[in-house]
N, C-alpha and C. Protein backbone atom coordinates (compact mmCIF):
# COMPACT_ATOMS: atom_id res chain seq x y z
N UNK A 1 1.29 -5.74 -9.75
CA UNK A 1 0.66 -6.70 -8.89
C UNK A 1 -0.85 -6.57 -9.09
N UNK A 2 -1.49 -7.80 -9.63
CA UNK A 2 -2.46 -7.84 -9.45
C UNK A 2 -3.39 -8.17 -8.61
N UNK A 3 -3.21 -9.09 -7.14
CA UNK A 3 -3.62 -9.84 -6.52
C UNK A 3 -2.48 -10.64 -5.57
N UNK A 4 -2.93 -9.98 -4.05
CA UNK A 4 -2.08 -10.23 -3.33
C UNK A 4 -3.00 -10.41 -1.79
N UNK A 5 -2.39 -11.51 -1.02
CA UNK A 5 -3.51 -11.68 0.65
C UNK A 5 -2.16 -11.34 1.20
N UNK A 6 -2.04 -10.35 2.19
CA UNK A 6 -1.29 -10.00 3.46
C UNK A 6 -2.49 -10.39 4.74
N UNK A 7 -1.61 -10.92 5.67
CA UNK A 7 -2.51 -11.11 6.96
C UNK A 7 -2.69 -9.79 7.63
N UNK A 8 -1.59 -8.53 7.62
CA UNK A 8 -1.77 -7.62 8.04
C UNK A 8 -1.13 -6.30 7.34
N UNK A 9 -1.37 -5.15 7.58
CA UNK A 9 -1.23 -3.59 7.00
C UNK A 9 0.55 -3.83 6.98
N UNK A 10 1.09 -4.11 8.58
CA UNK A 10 2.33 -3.97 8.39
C UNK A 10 3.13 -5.43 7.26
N UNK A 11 2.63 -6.39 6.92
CA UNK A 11 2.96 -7.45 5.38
C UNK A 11 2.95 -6.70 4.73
N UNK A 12 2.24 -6.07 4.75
CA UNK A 12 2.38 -5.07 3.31
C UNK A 12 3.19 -4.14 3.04
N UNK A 13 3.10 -3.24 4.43
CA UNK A 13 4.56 -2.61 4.20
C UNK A 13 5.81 -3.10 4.30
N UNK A 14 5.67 -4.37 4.42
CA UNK A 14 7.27 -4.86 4.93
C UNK A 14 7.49 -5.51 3.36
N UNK A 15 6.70 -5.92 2.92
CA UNK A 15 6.94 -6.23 1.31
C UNK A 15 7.05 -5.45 0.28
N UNK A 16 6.44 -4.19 0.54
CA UNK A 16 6.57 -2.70 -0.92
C UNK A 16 6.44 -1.55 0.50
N UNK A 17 8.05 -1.20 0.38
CA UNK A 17 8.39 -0.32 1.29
C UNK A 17 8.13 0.91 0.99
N UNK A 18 7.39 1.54 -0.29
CA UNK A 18 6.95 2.54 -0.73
C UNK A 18 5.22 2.82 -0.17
N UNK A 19 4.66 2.10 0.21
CA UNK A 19 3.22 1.74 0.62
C UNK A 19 3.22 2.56 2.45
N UNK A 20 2.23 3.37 2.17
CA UNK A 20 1.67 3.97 3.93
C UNK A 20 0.39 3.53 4.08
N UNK A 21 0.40 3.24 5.37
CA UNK A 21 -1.27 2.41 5.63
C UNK A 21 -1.71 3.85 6.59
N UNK A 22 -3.30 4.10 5.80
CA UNK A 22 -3.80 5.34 6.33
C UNK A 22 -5.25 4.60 6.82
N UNK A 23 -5.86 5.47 7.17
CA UNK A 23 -6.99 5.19 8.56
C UNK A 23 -7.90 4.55 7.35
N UNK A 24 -8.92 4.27 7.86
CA UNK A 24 -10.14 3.82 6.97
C UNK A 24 -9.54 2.43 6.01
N UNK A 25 -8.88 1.54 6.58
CA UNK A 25 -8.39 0.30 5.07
C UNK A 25 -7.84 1.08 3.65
N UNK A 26 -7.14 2.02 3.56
CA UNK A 26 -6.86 2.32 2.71
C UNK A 26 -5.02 2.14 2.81
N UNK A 27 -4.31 2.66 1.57
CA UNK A 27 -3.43 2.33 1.63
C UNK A 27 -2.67 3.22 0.15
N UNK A 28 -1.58 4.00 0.34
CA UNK A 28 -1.12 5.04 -0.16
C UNK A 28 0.66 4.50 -0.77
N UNK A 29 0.69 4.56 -2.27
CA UNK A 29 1.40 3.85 -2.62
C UNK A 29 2.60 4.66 -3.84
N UNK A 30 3.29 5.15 -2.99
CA UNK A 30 4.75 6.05 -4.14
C UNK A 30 5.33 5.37 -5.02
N UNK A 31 5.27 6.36 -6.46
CA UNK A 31 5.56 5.34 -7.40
C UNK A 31 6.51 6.91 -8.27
N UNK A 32 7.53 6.58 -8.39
CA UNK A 32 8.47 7.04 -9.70
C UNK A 32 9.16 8.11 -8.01
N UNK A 33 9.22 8.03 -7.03
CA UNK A 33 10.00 9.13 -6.14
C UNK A 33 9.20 9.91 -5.80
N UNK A 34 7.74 9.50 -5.32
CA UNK A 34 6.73 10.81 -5.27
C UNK A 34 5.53 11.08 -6.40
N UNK A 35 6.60 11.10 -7.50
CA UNK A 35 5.96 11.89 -8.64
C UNK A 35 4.26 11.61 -8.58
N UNK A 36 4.14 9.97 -8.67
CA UNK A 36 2.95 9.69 -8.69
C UNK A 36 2.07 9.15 -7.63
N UNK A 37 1.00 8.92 -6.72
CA UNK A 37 0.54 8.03 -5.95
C UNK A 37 -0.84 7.71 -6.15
N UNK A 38 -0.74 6.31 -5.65
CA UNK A 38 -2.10 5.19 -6.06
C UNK A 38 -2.76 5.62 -4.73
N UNK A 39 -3.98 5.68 -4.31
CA UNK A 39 -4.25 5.42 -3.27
C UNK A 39 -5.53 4.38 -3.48
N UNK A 40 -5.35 2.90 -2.37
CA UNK A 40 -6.28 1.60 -2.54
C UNK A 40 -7.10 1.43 -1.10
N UNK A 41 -8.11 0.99 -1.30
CA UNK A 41 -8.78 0.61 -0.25
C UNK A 41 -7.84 -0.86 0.04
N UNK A 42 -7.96 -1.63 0.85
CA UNK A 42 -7.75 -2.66 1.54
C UNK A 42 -8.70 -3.39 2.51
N UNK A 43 -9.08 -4.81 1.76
CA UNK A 43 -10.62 -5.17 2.74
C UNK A 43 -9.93 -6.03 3.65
């Protein structure tokens, strides 16, 4: 995904159920079972 508008933190998790919304607009994203994670700001 390159480019995506959610109206809110929980759109997002309700669309990529691997995604945790953490304090500060950021947003924490499990990829392979753990192994790996993205972590993104969110404006």
């Amino acid at each position: 995904m390159e480019k995506a508008v959610y109206a809110t933190p929980q759109a997002l998790k309700g669309e990529l159920r691997t995604a945790s919304i953490l304090k500060g607009g950021r947003a924490v994203f499990n990829i392979a079972g753990n192994k790996y994670r993205v972590i993104t700001t969110i404006d």
